[in-house]
N, C-alpha and C. Protein backbone atom coordinates (compact mmCIF):
# COMPACT_ATOMS: atom_id res chain seq x y z
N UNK A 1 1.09 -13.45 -25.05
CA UNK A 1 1.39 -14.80 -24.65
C UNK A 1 0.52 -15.21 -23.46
N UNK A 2 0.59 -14.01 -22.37
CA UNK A 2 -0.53 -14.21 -21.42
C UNK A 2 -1.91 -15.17 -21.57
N UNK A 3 -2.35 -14.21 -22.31
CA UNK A 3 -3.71 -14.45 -22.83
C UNK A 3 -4.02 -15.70 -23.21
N UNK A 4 -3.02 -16.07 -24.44
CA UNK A 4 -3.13 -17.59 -24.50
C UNK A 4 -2.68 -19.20 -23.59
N UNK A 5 -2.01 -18.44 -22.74
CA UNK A 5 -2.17 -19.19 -21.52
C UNK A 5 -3.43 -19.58 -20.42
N UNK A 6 -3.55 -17.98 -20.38
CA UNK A 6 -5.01 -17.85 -19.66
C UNK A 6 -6.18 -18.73 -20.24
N UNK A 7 -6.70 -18.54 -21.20
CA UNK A 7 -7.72 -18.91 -22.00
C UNK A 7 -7.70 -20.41 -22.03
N UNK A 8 -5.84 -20.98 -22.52
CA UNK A 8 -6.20 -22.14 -22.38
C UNK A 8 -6.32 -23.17 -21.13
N UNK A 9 -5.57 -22.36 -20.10
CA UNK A 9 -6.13 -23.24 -18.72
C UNK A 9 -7.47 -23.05 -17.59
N UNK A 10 -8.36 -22.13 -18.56
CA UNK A 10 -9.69 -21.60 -18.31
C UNK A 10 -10.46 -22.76 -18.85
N UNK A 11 -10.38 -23.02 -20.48
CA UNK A 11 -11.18 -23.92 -20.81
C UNK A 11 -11.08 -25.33 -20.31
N UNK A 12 -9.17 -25.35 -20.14
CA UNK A 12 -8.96 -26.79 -19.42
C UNK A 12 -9.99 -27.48 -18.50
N UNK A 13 -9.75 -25.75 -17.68
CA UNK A 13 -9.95 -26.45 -15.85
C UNK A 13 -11.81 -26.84 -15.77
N UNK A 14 -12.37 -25.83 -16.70
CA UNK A 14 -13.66 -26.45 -16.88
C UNK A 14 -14.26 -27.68 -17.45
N UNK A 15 -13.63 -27.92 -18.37
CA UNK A 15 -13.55 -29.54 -19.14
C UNK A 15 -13.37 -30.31 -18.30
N UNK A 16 -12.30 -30.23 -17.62
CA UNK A 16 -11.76 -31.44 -16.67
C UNK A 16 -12.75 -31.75 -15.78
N UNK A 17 -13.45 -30.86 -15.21
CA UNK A 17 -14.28 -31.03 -14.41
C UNK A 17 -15.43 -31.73 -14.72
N UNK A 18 -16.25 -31.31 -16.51
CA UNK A 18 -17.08 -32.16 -16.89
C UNK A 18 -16.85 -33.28 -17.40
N UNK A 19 -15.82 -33.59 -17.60
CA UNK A 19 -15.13 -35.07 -18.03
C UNK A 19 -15.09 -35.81 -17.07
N UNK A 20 -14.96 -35.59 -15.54
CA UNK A 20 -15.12 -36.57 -14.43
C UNK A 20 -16.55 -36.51 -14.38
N UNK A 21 -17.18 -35.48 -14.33
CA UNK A 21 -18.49 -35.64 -13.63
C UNK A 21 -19.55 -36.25 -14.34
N UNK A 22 -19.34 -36.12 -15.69
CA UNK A 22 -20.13 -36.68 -16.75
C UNK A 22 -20.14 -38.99 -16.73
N UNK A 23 -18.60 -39.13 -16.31
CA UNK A 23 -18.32 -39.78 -16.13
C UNK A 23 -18.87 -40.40 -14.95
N UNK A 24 -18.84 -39.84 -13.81
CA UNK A 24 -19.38 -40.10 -12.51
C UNK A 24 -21.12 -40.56 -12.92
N UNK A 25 -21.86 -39.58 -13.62
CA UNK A 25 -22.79 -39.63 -13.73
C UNK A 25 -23.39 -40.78 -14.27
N UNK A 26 -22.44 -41.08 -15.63
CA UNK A 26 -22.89 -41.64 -16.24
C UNK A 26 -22.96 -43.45 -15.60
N UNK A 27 -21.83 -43.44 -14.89
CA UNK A 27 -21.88 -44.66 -14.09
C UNK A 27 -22.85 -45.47 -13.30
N UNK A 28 -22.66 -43.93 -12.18
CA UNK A 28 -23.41 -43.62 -10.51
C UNK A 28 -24.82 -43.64 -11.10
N UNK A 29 -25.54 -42.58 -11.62
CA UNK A 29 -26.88 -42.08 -12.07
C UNK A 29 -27.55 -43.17 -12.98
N UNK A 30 -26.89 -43.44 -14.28
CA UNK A 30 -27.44 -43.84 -15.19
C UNK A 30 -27.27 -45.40 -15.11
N UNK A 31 -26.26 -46.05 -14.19
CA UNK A 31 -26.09 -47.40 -14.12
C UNK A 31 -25.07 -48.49 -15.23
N UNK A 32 -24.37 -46.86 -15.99
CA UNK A 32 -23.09 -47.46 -17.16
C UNK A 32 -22.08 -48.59 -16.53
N UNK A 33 -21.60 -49.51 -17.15
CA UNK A 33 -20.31 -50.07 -16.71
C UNK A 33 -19.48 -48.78 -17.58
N UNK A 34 -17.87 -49.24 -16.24
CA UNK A 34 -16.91 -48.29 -16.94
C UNK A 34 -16.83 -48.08 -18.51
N UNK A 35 -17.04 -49.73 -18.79
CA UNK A 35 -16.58 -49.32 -20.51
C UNK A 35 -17.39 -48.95 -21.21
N UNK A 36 -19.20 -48.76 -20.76
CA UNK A 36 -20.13 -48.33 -21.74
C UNK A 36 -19.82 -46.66 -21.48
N UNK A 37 -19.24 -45.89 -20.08
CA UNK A 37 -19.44 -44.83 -19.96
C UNK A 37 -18.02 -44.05 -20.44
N UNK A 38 -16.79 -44.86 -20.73
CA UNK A 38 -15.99 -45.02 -21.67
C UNK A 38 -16.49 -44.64 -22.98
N UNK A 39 -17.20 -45.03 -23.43
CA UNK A 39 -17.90 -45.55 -25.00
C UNK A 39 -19.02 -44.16 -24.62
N UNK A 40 -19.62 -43.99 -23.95
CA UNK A 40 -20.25 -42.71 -23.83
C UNK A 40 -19.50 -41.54 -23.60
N UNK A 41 -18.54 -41.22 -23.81
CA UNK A 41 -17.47 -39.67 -23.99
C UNK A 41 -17.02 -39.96 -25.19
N UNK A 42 -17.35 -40.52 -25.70
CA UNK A 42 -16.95 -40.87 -27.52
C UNK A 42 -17.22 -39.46 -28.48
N UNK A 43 -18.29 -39.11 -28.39
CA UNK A 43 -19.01 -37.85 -29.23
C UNK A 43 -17.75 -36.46 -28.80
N UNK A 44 -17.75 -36.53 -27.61
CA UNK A 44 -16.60 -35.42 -27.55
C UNK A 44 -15.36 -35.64 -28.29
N UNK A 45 -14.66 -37.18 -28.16
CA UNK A 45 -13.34 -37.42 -28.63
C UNK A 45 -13.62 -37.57 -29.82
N UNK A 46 -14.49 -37.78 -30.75
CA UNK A 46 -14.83 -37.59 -32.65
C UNK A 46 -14.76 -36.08 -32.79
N UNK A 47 -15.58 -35.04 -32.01
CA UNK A 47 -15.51 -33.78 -32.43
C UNK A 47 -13.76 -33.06 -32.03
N UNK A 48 -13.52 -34.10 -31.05
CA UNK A 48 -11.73 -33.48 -30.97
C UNK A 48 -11.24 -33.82 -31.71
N UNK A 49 -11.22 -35.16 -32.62
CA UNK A 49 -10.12 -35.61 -33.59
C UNK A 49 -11.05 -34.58 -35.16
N UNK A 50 -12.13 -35.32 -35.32
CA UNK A 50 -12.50 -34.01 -36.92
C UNK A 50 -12.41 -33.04 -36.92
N UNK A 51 -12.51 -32.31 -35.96
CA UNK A 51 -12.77 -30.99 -35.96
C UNK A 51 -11.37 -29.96 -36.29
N UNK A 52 -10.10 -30.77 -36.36
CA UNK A 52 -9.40 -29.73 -37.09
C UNK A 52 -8.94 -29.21 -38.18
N UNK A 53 -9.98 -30.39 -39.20
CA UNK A 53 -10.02 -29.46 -40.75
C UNK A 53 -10.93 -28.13 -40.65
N UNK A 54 -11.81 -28.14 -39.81
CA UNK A 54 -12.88 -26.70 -40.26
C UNK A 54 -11.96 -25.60 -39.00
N UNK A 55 -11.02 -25.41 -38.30
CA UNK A 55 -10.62 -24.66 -37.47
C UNK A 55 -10.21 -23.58 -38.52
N UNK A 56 -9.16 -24.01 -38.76
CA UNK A 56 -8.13 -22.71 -39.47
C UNK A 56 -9.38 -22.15 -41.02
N UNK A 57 -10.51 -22.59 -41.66
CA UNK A 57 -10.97 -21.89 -42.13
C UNK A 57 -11.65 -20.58 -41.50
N UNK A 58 -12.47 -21.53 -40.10
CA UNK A 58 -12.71 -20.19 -39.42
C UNK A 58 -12.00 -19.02 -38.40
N UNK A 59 -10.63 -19.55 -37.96
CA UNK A 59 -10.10 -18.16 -37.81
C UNK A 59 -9.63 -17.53 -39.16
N UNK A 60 -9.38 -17.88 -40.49
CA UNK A 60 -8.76 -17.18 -41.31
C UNK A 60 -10.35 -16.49 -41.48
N UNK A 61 -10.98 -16.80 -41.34
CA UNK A 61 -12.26 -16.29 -41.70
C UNK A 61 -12.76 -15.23 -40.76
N UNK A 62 -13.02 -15.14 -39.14
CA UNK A 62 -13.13 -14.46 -38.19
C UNK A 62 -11.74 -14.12 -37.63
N UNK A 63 -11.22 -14.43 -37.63
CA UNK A 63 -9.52 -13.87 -36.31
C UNK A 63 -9.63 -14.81 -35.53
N UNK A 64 -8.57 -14.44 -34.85
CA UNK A 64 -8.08 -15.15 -33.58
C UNK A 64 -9.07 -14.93 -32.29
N UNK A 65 -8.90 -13.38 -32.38
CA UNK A 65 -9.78 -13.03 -31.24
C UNK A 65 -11.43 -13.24 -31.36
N UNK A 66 -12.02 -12.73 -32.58
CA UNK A 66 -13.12 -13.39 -32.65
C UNK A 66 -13.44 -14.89 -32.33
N UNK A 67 -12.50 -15.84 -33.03
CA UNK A 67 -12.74 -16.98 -32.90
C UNK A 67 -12.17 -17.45 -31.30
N UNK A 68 -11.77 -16.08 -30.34
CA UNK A 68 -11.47 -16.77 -29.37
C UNK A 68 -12.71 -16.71 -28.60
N UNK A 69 -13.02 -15.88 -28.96
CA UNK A 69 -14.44 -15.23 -28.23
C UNK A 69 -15.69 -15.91 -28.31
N UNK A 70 -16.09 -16.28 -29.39
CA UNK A 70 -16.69 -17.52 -29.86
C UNK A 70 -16.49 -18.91 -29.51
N UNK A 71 -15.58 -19.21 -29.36
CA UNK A 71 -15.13 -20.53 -29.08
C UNK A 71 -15.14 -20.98 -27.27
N UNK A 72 -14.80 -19.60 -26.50
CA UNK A 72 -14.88 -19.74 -25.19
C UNK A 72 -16.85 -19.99 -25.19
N UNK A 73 -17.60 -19.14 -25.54
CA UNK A 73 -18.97 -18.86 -25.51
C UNK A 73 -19.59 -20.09 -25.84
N UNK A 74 -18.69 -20.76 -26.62
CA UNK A 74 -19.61 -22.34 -27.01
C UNK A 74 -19.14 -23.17 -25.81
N UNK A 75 -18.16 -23.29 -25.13
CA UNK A 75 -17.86 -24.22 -24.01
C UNK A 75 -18.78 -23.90 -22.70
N UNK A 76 -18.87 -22.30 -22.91
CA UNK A 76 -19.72 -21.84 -21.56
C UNK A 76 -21.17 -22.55 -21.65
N UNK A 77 -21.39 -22.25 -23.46
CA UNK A 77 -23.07 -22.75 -23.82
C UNK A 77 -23.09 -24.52 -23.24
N UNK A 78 -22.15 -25.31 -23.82
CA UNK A 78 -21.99 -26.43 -23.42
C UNK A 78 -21.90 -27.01 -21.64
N UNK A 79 -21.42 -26.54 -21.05
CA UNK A 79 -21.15 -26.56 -19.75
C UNK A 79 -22.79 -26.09 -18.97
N UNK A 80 -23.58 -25.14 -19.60
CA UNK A 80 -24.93 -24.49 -19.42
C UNK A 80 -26.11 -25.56 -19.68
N UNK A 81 -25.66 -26.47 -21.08
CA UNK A 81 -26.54 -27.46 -21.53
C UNK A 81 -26.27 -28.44 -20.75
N UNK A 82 -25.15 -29.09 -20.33
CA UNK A 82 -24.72 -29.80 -18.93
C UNK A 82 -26.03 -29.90 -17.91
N UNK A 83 -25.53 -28.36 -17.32
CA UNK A 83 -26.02 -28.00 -15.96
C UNK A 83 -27.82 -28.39 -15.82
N UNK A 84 -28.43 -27.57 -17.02
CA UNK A 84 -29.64 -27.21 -17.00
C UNK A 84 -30.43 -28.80 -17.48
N UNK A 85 -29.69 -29.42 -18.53
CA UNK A 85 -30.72 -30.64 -19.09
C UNK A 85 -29.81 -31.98 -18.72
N UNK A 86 -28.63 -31.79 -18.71
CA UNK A 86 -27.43 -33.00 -18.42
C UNK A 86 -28.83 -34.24 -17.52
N UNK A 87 -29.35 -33.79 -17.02
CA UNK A 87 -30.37 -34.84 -15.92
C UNK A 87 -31.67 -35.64 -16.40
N UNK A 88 -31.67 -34.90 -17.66
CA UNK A 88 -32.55 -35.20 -18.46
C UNK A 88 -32.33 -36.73 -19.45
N UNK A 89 -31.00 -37.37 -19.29
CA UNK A 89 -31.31 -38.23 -19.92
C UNK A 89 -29.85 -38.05 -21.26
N UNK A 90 -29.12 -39.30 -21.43
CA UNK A 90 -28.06 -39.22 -22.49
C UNK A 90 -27.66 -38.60 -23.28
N UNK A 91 -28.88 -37.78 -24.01
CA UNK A 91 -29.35 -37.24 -25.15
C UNK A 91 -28.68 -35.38 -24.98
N UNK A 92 -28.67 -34.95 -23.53
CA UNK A 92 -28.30 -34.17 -23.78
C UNK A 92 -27.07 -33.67 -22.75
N UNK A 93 -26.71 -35.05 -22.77
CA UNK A 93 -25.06 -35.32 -21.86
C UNK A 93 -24.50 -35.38 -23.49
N UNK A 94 -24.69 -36.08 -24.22
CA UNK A 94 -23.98 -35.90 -25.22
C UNK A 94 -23.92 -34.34 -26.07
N UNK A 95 -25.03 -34.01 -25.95
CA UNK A 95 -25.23 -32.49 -26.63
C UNK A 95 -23.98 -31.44 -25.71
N UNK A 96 -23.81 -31.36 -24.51
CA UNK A 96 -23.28 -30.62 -23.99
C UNK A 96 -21.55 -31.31 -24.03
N UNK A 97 -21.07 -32.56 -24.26
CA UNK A 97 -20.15 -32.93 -24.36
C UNK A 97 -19.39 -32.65 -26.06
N UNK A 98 -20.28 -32.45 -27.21
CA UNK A 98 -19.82 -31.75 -28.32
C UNK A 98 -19.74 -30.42 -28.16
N UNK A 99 -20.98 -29.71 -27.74
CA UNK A 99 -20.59 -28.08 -27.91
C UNK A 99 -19.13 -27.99 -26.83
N UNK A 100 -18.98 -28.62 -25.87
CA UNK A 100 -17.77 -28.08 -24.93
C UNK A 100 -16.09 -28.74 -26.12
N UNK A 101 -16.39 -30.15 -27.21
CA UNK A 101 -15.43 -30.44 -27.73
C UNK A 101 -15.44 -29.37 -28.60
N UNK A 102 -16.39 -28.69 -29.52
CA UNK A 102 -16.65 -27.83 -30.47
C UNK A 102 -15.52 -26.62 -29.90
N UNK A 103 -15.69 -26.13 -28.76
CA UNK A 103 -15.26 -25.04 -28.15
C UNK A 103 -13.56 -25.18 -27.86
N UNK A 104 -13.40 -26.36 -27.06
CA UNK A 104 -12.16 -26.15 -27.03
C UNK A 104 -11.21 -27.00 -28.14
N UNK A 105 -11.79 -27.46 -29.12
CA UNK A 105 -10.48 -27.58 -30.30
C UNK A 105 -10.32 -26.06 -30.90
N UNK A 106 -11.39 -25.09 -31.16
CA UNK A 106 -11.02 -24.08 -31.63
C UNK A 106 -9.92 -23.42 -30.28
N UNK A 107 -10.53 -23.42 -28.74
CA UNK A 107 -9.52 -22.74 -27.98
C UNK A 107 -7.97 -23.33 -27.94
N UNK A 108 -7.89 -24.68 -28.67
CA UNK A 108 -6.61 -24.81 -28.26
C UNK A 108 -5.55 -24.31 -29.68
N UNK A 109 -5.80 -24.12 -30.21
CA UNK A 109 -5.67 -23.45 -31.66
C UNK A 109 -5.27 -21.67 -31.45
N UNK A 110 -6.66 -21.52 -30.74
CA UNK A 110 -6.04 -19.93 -30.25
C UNK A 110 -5.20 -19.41 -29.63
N UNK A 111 -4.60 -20.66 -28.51
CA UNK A 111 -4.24 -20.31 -27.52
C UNK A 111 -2.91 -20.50 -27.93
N UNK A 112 -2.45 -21.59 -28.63
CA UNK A 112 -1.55 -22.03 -29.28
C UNK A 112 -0.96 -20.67 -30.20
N UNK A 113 -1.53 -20.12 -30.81
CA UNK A 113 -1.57 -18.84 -31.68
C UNK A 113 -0.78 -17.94 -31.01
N UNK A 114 -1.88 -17.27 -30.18
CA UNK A 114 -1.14 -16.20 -28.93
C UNK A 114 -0.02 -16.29 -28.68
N UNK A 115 0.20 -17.63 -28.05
CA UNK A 115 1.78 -18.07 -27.34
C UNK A 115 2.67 -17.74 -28.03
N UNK A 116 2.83 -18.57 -29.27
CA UNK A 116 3.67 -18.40 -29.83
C UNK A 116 3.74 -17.08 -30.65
N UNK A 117 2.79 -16.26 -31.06
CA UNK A 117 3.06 -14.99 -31.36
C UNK A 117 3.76 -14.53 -30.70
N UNK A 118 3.52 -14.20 -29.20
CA UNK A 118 4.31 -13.48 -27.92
C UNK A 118 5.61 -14.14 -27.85
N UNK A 119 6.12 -14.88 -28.68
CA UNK A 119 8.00 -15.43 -28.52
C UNK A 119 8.59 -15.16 -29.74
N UNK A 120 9.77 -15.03 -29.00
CA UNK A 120 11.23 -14.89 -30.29
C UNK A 120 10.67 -16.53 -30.79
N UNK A 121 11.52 -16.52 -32.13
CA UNK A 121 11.77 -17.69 -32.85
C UNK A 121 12.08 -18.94 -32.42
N UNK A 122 13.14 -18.60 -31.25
CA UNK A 122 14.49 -19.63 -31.04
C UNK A 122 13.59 -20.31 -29.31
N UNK A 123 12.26 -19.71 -29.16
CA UNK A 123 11.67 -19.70 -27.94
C UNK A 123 10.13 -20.87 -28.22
N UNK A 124 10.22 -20.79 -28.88
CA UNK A 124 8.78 -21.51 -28.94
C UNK A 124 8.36 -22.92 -28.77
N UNK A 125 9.36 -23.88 -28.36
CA UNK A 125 9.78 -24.78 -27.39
C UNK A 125 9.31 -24.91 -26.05
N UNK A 126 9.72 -23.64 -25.95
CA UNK A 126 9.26 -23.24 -24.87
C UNK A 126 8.06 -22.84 -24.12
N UNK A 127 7.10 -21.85 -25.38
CA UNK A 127 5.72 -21.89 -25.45
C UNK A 127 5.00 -23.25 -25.44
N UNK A 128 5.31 -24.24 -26.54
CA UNK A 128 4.81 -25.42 -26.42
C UNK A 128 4.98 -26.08 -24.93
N UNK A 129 5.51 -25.77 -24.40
CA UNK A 129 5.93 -26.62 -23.19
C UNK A 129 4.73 -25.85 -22.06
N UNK A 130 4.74 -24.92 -22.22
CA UNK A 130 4.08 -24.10 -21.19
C UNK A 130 2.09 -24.01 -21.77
N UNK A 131 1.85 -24.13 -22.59
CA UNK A 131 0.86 -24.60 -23.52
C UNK A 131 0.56 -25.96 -22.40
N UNK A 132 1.06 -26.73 -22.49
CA UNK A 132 1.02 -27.79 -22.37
C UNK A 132 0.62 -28.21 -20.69
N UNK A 133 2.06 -27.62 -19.73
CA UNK A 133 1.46 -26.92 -18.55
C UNK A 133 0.29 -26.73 -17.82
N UNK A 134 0.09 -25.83 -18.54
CA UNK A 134 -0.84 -24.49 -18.23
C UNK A 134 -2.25 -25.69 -18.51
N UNK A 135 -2.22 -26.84 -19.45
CA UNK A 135 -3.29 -27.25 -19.89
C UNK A 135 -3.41 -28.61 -18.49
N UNK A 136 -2.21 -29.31 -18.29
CA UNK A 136 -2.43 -30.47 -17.38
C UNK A 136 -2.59 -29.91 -15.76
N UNK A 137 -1.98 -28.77 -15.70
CA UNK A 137 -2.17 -28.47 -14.09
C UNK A 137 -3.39 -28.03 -13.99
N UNK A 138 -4.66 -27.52 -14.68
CA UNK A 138 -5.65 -27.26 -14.74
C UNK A 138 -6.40 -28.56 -14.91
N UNK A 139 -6.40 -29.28 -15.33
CA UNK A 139 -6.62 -30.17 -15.66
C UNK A 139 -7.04 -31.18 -14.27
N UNK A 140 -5.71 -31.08 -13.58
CA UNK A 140 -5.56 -31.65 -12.51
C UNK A 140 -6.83 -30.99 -11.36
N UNK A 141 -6.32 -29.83 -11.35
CA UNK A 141 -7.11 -29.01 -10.35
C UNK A 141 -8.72 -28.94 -10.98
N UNK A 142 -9.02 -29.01 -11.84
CA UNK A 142 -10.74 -29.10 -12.38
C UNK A 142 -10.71 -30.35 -11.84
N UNK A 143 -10.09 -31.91 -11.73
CA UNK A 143 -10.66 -32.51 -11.42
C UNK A 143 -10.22 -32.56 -10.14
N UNK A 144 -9.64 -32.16 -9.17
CA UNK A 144 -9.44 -31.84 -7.90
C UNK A 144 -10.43 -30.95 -7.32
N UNK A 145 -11.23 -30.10 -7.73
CA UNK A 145 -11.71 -29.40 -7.48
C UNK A 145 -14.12 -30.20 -7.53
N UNK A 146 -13.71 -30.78 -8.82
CA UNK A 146 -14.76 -31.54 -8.79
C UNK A 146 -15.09 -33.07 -8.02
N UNK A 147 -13.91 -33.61 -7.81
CA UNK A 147 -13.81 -34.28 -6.57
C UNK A 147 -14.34 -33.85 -4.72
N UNK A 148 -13.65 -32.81 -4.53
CA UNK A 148 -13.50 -31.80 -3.65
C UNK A 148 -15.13 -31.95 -3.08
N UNK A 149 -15.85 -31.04 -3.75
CA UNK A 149 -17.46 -30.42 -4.34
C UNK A 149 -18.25 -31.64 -3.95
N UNK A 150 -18.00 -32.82 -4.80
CA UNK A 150 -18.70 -33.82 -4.78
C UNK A 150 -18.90 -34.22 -3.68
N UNK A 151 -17.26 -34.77 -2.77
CA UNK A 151 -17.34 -35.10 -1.96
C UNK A 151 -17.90 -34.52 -0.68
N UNK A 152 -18.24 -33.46 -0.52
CA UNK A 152 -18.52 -32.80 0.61
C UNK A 152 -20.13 -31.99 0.12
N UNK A 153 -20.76 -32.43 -1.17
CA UNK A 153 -22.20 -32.40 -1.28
C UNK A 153 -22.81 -33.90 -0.99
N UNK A 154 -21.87 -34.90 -1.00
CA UNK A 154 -22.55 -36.30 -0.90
C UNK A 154 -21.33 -37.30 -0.49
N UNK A 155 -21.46 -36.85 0.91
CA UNK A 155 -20.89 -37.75 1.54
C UNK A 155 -20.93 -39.39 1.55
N UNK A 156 -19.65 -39.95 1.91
CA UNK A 156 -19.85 -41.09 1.93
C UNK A 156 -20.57 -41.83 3.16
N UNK A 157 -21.17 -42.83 3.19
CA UNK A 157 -21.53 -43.17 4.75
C UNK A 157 -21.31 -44.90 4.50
């Protein structure tokens, strides 16, 4: 049950963080109004809503753990394509905003898995709840944390 707690407020707290900053960027840097940079996190929220017909072929296909393992490795790759080209221009703000959606619809699937494996029957209410948790307080703190960073690399004057 651990595990799938862990995992899922790992991928949270990193998302959260590129979901503000991408945002920031896209504003601050690139000169978006809110609603074009709105309309630019789109590619992530299509690969979150399609993407859960092809999930359950590929853990029935790899496992849980494989596919957890995999699925963390594509958010890291995504978060990497961010870092390294994100500056380069839309093209690969969007590239790094699918591989990180790619990554965590499979992690929330896994994590979801775990949990509720690790409970009695009459408990899994309960898992969902803590699933859930585990996903917004990270959530919070990635973007508390990327706030934080920002603010004290580029002060206001």
């Amino acid at each position: 049950m651990s595990s799938g707690l862990v995992l899922k407020a790992a991928a949270g707290l990193a998302t959260a963080g590129l979901g503000y900053l991408v945002t920031l960027q896209l504003q601050l840097d690139l000169g978006w109004t809110p609603a074009q940079a709105a309309i630019g996190m789109l590619p992530q929220v299509v690969v979150l809503i399609a993407g859960g017909a092809l999930i359950s072929p590929l853990i029935t296909r790899v496992g849980l753990t494989t596919a957890a393992g995999l699925s963390a490795g594509v958010v890291v790759c995504g978060l990497a394509v961010y870092t390294a080209l994100g500056r380069f221009g839309y093209v690969w703000i969007a590239v790094a905003l699918v591989l990180v959606a790619v990554g965590m619809r499979v992690v929330g699937v896994v994590a979801g898995n775990n949990v509720m494996r690790g409970l009695p029957e009459n408990r899994t209410t309960i898992g969902a709840a803590l699933i859930d948790t585990a996903s917004e307080v990270t959530i919070g703190i990635g973007i508390a944390l990327s706030g934080t960073i920002l603010a004290a690399l580029f002060p206001m004057r």
